[in-house]
C-alpha atoms as a PDB file:
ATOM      1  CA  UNK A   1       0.000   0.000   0.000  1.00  0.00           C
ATOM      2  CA  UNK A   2       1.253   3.464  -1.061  1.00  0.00           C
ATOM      3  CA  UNK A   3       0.496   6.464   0.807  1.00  0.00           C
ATOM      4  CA  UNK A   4       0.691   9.346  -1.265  1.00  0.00           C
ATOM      5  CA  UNK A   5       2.722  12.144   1.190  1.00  0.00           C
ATOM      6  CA  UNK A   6       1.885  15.877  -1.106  1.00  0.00           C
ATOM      7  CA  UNK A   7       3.337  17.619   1.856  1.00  0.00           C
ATOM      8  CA  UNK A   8       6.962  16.142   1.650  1.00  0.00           C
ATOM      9  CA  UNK A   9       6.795  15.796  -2.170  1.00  0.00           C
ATOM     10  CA  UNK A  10       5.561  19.514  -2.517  1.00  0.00           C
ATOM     11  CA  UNK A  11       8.842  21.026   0.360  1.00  0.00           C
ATOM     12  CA  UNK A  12      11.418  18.717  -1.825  1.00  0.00           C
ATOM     13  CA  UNK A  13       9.969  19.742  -4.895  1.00  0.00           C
ATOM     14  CA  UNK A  14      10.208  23.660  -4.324  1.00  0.00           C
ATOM     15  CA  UNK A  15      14.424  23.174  -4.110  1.00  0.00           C
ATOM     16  CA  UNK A  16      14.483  20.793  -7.470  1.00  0.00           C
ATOM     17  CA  UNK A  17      16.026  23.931  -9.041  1.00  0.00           C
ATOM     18  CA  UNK A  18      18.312  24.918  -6.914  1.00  0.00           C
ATOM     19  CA  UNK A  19      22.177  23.656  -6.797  1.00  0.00           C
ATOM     20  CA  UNK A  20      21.265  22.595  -3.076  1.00  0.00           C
ATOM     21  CA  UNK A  21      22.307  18.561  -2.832  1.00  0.00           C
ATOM     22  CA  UNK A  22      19.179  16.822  -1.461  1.00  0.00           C
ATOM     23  CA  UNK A  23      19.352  14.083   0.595  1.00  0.00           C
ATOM     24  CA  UNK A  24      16.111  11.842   2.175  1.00  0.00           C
ATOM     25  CA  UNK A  25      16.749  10.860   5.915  1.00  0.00           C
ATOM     26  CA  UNK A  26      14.890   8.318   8.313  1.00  0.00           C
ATOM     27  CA  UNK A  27      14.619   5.510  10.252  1.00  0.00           C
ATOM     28  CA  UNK A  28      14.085   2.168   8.220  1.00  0.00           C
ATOM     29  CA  UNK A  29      10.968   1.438   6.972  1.00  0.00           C
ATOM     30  CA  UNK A  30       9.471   5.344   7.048  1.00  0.00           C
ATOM     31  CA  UNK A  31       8.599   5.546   3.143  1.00  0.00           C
ATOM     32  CA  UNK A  32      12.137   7.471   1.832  1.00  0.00           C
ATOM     33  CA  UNK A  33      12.276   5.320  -0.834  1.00  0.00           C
ATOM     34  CA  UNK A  34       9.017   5.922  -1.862  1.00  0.00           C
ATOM     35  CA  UNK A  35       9.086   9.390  -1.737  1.00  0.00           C
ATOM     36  CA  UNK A  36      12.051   9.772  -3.901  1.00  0.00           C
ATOM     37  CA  UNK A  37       9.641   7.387  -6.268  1.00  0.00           C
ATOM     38  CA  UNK A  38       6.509   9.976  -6.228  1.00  0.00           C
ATOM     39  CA  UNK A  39       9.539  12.933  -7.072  1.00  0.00           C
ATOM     40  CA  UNK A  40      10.681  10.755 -10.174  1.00  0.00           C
ATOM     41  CA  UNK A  41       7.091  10.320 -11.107  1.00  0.00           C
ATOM     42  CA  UNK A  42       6.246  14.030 -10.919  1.00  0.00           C
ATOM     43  CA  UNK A  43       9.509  15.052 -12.574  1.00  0.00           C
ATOM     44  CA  UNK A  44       8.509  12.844 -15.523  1.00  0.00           C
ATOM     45  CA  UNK A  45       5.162  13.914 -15.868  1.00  0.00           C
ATOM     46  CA  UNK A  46       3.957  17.536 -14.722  1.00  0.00           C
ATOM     47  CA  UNK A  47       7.859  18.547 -16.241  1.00  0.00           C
ATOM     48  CA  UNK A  48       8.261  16.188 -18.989  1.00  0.00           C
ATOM     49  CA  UNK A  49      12.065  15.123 -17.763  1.00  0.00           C
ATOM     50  CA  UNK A  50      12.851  11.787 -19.878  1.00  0.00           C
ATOM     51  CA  UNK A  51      13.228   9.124 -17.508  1.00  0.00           C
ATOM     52  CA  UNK A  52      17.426   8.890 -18.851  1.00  0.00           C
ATOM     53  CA  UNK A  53      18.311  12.185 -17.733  1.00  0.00           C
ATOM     54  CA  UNK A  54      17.595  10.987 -14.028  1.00  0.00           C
ATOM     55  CA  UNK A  55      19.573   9.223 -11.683  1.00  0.00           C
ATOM     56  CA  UNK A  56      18.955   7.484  -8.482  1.00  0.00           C
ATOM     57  CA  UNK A  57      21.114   6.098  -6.004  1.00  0.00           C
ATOM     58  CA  UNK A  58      20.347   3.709  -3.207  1.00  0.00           C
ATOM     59  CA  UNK A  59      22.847   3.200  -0.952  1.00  0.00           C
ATOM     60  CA  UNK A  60      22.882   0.153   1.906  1.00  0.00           C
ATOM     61  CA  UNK A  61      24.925  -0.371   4.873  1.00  0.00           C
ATOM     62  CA  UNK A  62      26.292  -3.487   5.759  1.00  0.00           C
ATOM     63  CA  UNK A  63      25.349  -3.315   9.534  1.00  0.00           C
END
């Protein structure tokens, strides 16, 4: 089940022009992942960004 979250897309979204890094933080499980997913999708669609010319990193620790 996916939970859309407008509030944290909408903040993120507002510094998607700017040369500011961004970086999602949480515990596990809290939906950063799927965030970053609802960005992507809104990139691609309200401003038509080819799918190519983004890149997305997941990183995992070896705890």
């Amino acid at each position: 089940m996916v939970i859309y979250r407008p509030m944290y897309v909408d903040k993120i979204m507002a510094y998607v022009d700017t040369p500011f890094v961004k970086i999602l933080t949480g515990i596990r499980r809290c939906g950063k992942s799927t965030i970053l997913k609802m960005i992507i999708e809104k990139l691609k669609t309200e401003r038509n960004i080819p799918g190519e010319r983004i890149v997305s990193c997941r990183w995992r620790s070896k705890v």
